[in-house]
C-alpha atoms as a PDB file:
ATOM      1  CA  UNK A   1      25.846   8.198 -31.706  1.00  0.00           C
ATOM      2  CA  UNK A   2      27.646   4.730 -30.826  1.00  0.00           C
ATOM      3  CA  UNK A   3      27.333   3.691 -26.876  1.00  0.00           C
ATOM      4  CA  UNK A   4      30.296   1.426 -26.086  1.00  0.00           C
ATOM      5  CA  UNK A   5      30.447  -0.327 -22.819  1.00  0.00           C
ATOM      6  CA  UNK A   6      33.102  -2.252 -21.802  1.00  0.00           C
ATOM      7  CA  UNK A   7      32.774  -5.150 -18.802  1.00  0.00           C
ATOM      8  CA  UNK A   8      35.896  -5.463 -17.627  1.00  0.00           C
ATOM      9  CA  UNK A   9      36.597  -8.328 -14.895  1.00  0.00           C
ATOM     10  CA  UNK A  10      39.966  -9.139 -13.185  1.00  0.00           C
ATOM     11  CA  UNK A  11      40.449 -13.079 -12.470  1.00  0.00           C
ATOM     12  CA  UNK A  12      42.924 -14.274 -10.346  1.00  0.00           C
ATOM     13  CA  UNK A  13      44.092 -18.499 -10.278  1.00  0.00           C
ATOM     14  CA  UNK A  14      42.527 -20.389  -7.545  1.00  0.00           C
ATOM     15  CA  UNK A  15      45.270 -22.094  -5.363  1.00  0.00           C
ATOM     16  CA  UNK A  16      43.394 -25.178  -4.458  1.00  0.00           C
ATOM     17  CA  UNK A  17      43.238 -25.926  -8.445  1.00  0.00           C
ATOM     18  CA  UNK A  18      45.068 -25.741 -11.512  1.00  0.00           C
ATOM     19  CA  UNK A  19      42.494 -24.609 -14.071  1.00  0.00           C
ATOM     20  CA  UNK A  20      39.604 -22.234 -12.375  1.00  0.00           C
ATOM     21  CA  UNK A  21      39.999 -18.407 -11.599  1.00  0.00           C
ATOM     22  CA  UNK A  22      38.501 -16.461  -8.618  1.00  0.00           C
ATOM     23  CA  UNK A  23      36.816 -12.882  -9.556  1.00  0.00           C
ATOM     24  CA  UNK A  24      38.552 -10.516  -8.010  1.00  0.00           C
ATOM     25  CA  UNK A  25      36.955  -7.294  -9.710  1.00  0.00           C
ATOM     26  CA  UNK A  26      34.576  -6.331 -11.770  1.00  0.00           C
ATOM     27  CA  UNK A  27      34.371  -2.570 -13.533  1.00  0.00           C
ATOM     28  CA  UNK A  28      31.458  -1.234 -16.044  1.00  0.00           C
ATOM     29  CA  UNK A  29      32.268   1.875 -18.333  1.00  0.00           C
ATOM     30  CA  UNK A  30      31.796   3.626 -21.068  1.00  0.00           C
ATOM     31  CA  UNK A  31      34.040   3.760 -23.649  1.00  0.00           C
ATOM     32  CA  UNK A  32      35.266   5.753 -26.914  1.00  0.00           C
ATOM     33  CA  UNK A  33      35.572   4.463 -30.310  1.00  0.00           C
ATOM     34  CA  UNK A  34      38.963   5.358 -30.273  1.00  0.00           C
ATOM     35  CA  UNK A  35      39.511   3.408 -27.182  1.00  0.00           C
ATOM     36  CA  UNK A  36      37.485   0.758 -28.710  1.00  0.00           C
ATOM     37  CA  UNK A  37      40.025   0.285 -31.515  1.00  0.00           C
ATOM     38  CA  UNK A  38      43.389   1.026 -29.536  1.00  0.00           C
ATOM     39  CA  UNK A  39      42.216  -2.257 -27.004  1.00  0.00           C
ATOM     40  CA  UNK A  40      41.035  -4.015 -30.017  1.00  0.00           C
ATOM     41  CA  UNK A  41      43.777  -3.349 -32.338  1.00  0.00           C
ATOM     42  CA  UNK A  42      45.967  -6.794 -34.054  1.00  0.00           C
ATOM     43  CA  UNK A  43      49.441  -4.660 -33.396  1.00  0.00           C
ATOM     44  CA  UNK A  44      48.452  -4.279 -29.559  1.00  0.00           C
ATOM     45  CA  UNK A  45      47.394  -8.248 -29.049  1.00  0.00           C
ATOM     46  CA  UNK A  46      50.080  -9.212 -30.991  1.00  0.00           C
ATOM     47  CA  UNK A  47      52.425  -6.979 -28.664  1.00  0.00           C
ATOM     48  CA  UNK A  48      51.288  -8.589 -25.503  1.00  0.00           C
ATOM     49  CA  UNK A  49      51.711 -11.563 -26.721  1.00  0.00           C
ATOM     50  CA  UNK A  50      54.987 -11.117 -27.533  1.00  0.00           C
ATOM     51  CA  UNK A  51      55.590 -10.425 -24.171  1.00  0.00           C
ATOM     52  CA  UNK A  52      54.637 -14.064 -23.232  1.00  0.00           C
ATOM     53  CA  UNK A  53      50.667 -14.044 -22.117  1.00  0.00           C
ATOM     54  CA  UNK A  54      47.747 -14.731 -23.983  1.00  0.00           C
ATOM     55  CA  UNK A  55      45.510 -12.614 -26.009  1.00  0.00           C
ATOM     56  CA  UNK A  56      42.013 -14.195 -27.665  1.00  0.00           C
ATOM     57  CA  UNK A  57      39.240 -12.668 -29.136  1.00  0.00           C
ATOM     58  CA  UNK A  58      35.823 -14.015 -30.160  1.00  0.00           C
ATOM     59  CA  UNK A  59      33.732 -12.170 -32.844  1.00  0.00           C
ATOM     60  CA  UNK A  60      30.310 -11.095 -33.566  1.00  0.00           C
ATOM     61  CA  UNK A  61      27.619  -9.497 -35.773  1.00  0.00           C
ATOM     62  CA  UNK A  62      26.366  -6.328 -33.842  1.00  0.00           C
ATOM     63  CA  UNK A  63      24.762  -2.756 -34.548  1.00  0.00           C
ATOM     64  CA  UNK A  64      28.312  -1.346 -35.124  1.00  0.00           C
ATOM     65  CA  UNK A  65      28.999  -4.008 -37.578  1.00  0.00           C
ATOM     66  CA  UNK A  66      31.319  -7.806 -37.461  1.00  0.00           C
ATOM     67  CA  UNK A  67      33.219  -6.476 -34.393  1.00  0.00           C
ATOM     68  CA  UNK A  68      35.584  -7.948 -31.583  1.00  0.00           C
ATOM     69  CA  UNK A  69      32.424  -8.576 -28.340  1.00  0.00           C
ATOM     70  CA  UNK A  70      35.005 -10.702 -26.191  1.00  0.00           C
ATOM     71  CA  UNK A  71      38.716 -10.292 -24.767  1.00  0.00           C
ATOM     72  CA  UNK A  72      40.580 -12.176 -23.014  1.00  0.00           C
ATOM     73  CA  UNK A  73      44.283 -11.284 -21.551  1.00  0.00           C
ATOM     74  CA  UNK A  74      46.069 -13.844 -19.927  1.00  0.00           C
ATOM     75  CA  UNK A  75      49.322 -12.862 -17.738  1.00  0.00           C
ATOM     76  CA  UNK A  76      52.847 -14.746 -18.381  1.00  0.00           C
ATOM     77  CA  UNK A  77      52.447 -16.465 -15.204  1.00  0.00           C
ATOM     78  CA  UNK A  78      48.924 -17.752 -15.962  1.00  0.00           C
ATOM     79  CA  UNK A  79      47.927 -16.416 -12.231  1.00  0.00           C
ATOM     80  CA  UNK A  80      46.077 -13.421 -13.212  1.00  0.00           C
ATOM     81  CA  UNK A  81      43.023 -12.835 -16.273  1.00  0.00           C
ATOM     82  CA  UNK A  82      41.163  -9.914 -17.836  1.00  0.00           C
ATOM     83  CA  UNK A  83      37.859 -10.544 -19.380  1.00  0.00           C
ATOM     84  CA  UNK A  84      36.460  -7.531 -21.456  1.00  0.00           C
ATOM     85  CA  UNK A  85      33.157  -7.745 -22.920  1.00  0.00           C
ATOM     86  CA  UNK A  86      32.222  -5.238 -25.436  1.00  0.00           C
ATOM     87  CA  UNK A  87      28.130  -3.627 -25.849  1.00  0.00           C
ATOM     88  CA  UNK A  88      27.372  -1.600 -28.728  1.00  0.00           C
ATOM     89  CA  UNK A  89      24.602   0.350 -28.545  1.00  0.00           C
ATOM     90  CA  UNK A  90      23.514   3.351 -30.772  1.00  0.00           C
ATOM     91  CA  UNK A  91      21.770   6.403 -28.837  1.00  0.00           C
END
């Protein structure tokens, strides 16, 4: 059985600079494959960034095969980001 955990932490900009972001949360869960492939999917990063933020992804070789490990969502107005970082684990 696959074991995904998700890291997910919420930045927010730093108003004494233009470039660094303050953590503002950070969550740890477990997640589904299904859920794994819905937050993963090309159709939904390509629909947010339609909407005007940023979506990028980094890669790697794990147990559950050449998968996305790294997220990044960055809002339209560039003052709030969501990291998710992906574990695979099998049980």
């Amino acid at each position: 059985m696959l074991i995904i955990t998700m890291t997910q932490t919420d930045l927010r900009k730093n108003p004494n600079t233009k470039t660094t972001y303050l953590e503002d949360k950070k969550e740890v869960s477990t997640i589904t494959e299904e859920e794994y492939e819905n937050i993963t999917c090309s159709d939904t990063l390509k629909w947010f960034r339609g909407l005007g933020g940023t979506e990028t992804t980094k890669k790697s070789y794990s147990a559950y095969g050449y998968n996305i490990y790294l997220s990044t969502s960055t809002s339209p107005d560039r003052q709030t980001k969501i990291v998710r970082e992906f574990k695979f684990k099998y049980n």
